[in-house]
PDB file of N, CA and C in Angstrom:
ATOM      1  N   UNK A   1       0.847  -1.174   0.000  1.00  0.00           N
ATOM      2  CA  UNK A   1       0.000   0.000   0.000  1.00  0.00           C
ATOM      3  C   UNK A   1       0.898   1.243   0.000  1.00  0.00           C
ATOM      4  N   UNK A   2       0.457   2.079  -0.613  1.00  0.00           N
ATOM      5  CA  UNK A   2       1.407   3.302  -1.008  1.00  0.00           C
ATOM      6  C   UNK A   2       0.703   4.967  -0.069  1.00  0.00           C
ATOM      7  N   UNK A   3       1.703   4.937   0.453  1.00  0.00           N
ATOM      8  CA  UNK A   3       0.768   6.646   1.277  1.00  0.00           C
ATOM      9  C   UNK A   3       1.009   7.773   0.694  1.00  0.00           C
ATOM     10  N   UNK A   4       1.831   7.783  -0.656  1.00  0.00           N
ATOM     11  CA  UNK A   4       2.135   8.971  -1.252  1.00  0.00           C
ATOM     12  C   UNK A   4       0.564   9.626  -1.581  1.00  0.00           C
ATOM     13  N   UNK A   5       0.691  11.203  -1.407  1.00  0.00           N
ATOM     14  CA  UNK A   5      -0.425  12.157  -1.825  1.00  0.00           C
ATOM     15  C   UNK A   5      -0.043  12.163  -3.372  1.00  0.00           C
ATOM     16  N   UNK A   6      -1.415  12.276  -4.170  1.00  0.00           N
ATOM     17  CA  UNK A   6      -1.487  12.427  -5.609  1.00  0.00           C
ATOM     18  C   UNK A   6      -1.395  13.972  -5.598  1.00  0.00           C
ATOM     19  N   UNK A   7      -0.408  14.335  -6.368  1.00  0.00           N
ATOM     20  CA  UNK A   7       0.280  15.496  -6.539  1.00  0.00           C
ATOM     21  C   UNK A   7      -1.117  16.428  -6.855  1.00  0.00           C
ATOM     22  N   UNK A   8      -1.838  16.045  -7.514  1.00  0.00           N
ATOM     23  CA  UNK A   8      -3.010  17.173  -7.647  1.00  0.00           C
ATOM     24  C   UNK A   8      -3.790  17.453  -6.440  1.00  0.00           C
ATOM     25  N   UNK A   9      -3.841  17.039  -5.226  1.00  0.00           N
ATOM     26  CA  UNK A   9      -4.497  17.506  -3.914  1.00  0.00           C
ATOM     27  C   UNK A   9      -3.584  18.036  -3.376  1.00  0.00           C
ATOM     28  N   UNK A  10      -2.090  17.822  -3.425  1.00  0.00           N
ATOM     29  CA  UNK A  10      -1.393  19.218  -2.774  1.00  0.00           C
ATOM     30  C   UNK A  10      -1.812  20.295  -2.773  1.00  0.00           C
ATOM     31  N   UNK A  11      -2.677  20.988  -3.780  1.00  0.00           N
ATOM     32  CA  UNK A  11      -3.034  22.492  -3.539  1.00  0.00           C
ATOM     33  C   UNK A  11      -3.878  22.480  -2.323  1.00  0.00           C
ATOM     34  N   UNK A  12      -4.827  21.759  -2.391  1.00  0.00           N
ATOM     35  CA  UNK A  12      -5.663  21.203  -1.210  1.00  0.00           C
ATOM     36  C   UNK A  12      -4.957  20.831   0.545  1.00  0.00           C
ATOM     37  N   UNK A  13      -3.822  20.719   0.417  1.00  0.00           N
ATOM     38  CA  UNK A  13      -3.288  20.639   1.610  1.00  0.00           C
ATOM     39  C   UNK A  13      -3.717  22.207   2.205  1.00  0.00           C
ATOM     40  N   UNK A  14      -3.459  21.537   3.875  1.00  0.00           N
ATOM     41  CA  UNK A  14      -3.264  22.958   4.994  1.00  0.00           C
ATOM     42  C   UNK A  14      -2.179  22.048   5.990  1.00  0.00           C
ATOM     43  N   UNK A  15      -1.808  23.018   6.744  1.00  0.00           N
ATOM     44  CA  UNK A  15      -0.461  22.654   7.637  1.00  0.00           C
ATOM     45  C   UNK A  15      -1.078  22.249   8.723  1.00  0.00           C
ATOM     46  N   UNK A  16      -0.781  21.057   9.310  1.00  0.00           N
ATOM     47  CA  UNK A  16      -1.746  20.652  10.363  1.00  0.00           C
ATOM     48  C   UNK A  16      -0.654  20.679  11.549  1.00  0.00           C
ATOM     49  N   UNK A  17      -1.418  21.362  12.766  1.00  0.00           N
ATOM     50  CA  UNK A  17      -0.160  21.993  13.842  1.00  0.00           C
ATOM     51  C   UNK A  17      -0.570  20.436  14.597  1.00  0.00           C
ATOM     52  N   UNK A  18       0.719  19.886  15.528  1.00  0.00           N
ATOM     53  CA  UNK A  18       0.022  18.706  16.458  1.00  0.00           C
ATOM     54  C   UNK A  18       0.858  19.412  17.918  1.00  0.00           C
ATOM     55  N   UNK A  19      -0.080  19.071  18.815  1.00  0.00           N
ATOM     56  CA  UNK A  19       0.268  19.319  20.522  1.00  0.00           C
ATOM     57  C   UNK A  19       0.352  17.999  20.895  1.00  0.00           C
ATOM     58  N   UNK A  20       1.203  18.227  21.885  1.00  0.00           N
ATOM     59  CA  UNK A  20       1.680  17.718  23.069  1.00  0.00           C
ATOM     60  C   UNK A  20       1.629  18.136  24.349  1.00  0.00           C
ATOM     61  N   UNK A  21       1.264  17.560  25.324  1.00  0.00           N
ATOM     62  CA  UNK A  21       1.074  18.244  26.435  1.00  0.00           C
ATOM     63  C   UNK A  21       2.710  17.649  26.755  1.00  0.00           C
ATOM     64  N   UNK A  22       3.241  18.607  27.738  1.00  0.00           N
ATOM     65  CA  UNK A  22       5.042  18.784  28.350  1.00  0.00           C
ATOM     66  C   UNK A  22       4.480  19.433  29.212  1.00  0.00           C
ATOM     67  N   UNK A  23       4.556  19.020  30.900  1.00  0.00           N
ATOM     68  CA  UNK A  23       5.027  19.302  31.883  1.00  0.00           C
ATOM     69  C   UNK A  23       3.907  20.427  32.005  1.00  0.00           C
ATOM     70  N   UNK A  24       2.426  19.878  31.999  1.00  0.00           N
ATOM     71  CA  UNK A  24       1.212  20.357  32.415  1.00  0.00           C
ATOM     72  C   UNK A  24       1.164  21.360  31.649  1.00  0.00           C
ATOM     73  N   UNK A  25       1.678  21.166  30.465  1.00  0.00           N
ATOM     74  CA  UNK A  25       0.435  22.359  29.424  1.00  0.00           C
ATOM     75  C   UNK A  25       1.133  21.589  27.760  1.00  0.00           C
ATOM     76  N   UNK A  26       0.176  22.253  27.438  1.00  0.00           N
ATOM     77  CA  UNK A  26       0.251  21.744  25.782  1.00  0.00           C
ATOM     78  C   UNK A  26       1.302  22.739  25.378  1.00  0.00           C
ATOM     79  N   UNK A  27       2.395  21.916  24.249  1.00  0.00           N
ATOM     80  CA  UNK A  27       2.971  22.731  22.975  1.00  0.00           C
ATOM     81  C   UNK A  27       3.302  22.213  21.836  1.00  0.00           C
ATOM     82  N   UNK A  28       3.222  22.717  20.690  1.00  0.00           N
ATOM     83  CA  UNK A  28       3.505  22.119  19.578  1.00  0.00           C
ATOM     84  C   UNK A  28       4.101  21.749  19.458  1.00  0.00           C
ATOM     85  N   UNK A  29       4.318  20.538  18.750  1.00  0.00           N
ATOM     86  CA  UNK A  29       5.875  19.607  18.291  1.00  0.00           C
ATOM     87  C   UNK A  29       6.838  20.447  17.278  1.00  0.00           C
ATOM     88  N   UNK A  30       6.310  21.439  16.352  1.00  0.00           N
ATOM     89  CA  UNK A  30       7.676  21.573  15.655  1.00  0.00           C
ATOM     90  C   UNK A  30       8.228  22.972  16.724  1.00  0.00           C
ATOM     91  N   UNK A  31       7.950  23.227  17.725  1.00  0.00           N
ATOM     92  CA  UNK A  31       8.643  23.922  18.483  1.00  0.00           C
ATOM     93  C   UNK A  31       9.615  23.680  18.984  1.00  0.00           C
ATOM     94  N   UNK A  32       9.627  21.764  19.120  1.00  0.00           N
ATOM     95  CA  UNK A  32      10.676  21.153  20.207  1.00  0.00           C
ATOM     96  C   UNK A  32      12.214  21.084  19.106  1.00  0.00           C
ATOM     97  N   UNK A  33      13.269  20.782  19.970  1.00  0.00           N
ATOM     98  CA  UNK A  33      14.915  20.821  19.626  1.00  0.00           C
ATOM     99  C   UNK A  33      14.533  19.366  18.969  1.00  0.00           C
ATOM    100  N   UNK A  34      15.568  19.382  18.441  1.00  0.00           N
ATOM    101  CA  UNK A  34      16.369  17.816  17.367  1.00  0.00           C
ATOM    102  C   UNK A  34      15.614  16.602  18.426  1.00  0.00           C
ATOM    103  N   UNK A  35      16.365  16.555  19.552  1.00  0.00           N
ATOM    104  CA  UNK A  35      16.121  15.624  20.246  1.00  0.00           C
ATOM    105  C   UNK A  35      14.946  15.270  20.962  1.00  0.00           C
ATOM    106  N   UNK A  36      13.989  16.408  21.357  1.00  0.00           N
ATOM    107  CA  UNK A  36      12.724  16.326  21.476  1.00  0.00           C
ATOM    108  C   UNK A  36      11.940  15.546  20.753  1.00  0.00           C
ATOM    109  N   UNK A  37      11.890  15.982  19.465  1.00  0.00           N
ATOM    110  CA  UNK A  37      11.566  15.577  18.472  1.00  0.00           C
ATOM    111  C   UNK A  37      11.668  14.270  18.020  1.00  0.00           C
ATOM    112  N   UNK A  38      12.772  13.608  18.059  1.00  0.00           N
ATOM    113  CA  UNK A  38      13.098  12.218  17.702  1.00  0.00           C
ATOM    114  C   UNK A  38      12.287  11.434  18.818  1.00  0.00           C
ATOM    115  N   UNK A  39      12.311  11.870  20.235  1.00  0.00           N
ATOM    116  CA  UNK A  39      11.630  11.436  21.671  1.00  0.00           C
ATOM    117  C   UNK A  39      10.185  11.274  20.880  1.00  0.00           C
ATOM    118  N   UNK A  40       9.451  12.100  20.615  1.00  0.00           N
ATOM    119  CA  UNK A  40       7.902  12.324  20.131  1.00  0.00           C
ATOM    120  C   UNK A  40       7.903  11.138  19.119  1.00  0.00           C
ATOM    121  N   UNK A  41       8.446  11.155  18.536  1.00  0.00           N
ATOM    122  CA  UNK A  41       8.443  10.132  17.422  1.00  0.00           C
ATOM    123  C   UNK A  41       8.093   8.774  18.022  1.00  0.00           C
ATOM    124  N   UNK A  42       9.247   7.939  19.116  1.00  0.00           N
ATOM    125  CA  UNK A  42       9.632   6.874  19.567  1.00  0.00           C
ATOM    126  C   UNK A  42       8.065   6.624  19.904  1.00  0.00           C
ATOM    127  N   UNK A  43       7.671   7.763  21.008  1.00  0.00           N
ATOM    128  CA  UNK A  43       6.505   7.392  21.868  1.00  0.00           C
ATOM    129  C   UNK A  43       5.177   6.301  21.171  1.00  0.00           C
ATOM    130  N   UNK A  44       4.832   5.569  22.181  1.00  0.00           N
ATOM    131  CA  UNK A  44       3.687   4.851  21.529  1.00  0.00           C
ATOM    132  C   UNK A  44       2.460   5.331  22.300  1.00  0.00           C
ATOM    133  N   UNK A  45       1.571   5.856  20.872  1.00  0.00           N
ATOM    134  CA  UNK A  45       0.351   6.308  20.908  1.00  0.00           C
ATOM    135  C   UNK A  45      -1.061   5.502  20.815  1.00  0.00           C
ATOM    136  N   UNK A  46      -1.908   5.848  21.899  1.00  0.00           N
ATOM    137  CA  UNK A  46      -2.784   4.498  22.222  1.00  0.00           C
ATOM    138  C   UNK A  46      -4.534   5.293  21.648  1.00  0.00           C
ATOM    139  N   UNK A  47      -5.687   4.897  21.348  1.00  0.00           N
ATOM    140  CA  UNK A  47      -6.516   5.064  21.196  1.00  0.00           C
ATOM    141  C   UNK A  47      -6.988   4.555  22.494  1.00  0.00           C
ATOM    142  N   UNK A  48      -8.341   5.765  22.819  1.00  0.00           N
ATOM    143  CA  UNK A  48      -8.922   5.092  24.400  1.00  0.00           C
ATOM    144  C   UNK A  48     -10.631   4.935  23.660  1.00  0.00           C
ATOM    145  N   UNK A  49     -10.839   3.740  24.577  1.00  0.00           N
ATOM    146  CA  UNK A  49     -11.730   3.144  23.902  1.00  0.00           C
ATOM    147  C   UNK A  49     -13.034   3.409  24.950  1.00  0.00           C
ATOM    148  N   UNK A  50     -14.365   3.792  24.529  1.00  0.00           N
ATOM    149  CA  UNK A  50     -15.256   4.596  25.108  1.00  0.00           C
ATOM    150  C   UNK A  50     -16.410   3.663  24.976  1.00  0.00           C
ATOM    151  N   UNK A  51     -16.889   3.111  26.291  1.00  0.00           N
ATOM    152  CA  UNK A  51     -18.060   2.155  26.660  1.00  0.00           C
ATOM    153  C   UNK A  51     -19.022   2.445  26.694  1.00  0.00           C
TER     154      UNK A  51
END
């Protein structure tokens, strides 16, 4: 399966900001240093499941 975008909906893109909450408040990820960054990556992200 291929995740490349078909070059004709690029115009259609928008920049999508993502948060993180750090040390009781939210901030954006491309704010964080090199190494932050690689950290965010590693993390494993869970879906919570609603009864």
């Amino acid at each position: 399966m291929s995740h490349e975008i078909p070059k004709k909906l690029n115009a259609k893109r928008s920049k999508c900001l993502v948060y993180t909450r750090v040390m009781g408040y939210h901030r954006p990820v491309e704010s964080f240093n090199i190494g932050k960054k690689g950290e965010h990556q590693q993390r494993t992200h869970f879906k919570e499941i609603m009864v």
